[in-house]
C-alpha atoms as a PDB file:
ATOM      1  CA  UNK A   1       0.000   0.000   0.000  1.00  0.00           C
ATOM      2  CA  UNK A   2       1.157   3.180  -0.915  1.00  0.00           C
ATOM      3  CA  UNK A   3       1.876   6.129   1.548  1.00  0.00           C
ATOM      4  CA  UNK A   4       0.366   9.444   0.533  1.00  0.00           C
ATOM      5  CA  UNK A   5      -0.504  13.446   1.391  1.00  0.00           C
ATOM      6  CA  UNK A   6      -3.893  13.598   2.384  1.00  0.00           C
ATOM      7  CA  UNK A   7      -4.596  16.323   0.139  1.00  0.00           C
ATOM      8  CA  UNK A   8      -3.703  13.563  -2.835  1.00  0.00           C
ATOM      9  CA  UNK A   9      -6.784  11.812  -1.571  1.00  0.00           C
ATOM     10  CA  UNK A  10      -8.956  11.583  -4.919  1.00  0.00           C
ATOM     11  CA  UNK A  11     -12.466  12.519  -4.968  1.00  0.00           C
ATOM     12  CA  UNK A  12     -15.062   9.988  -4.777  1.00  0.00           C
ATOM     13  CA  UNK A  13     -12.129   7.852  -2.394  1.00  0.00           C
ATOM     14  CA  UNK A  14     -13.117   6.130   0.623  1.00  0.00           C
ATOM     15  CA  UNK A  15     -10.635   6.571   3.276  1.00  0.00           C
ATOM     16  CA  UNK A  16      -9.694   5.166   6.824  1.00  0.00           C
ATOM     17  CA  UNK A  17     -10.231   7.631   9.345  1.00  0.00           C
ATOM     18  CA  UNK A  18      -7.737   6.922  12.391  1.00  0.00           C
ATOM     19  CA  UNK A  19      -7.771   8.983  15.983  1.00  0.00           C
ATOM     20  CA  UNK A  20      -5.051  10.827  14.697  1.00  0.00           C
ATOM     21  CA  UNK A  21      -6.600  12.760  11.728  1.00  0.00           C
ATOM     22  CA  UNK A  22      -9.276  13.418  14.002  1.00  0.00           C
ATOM     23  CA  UNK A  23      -7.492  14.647  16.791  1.00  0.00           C
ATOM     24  CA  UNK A  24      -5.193  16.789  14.560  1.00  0.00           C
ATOM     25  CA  UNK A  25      -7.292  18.245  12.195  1.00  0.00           C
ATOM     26  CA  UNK A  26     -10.329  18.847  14.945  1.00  0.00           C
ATOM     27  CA  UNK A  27      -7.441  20.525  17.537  1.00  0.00           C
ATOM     28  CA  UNK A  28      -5.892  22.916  14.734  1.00  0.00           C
ATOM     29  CA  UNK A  29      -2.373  21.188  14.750  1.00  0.00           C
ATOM     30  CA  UNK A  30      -2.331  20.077  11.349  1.00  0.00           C
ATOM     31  CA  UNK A  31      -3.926  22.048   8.321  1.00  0.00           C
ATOM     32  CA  UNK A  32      -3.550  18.881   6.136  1.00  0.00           C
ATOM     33  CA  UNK A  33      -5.964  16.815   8.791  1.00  0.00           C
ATOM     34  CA  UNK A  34      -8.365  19.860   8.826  1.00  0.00           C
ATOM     35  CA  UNK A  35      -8.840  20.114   4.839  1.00  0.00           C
ATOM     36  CA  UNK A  36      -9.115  16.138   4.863  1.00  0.00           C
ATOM     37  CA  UNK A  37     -12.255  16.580   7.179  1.00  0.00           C
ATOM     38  CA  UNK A  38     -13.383  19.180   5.350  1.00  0.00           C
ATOM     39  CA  UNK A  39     -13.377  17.190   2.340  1.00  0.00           C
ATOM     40  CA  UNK A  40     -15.204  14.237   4.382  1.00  0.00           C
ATOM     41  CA  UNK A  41     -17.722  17.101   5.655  1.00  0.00           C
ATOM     42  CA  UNK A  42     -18.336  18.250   2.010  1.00  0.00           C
ATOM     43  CA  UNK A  43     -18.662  14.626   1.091  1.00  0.00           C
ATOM     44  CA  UNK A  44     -16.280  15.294  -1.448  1.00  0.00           C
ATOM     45  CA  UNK A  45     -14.553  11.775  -0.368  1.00  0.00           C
ATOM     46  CA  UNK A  46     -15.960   9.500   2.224  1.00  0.00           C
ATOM     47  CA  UNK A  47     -13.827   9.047   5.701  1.00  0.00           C
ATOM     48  CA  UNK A  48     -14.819   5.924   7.385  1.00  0.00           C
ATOM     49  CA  UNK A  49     -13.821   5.052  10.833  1.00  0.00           C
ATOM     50  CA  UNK A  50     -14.596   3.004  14.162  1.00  0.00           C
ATOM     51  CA  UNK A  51     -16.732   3.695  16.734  1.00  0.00           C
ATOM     52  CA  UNK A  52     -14.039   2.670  19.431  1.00  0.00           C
ATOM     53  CA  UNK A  53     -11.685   5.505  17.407  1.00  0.00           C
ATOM     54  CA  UNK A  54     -13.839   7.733  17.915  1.00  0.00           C
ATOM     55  CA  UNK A  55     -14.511   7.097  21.940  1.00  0.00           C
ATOM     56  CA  UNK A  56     -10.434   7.242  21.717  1.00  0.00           C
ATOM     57  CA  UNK A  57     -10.288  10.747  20.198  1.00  0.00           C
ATOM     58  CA  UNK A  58     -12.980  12.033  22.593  1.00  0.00           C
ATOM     59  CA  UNK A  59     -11.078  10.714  25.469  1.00  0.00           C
ATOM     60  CA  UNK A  60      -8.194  12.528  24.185  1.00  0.00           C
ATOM     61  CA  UNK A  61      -9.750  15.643  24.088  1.00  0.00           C
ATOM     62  CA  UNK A  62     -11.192  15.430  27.137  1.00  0.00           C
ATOM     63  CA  UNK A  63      -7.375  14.731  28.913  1.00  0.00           C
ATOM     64  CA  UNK A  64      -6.310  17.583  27.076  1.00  0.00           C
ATOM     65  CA  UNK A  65      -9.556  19.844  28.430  1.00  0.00           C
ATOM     66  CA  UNK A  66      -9.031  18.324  31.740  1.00  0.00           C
ATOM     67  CA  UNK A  67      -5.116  19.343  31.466  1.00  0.00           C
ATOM     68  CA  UNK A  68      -5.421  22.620  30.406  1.00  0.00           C
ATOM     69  CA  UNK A  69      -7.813  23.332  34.043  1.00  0.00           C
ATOM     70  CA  UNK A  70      -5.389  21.989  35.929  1.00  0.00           C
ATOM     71  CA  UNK A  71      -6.861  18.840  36.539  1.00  0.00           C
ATOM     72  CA  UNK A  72      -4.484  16.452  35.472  1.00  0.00           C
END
């Protein structure tokens, strides 16, 4: 399998979705990972993921919320 930019993501592709690309793009750290969703959100290509990556992202965030109150 070949390794490529997300922006060279084809239209009409479906895609694998990992906790990563979700966490990036949805956090602002990386533009590439924010234009990918935006894509996804446009349906412009179709980003498919797991239910269990998705509880893993929102557990991310939350550490991060809880971190930047000082509770962690």
């Amino acid at each position: 399998m070949a390794i490529m930019s997300l922006s060279a993501v084809t239209s009409g592709s479906n895609v694998f979705v990992d906790a990563n690309i979700l966490i990036y793009g949805l956090n602002g750290q990386s533009s590439q990972c924010h234009n990918f969703l935006e894509r996804c959100s446009r349906e412009e290509i179709t980003g498919i993921t797991l239910f269990a990556l998705v509880n893993e992202a929102t557990h991310r965030f939350m550490l991060a919320e809880a971190a930047a109150k000082g509770f962690a």
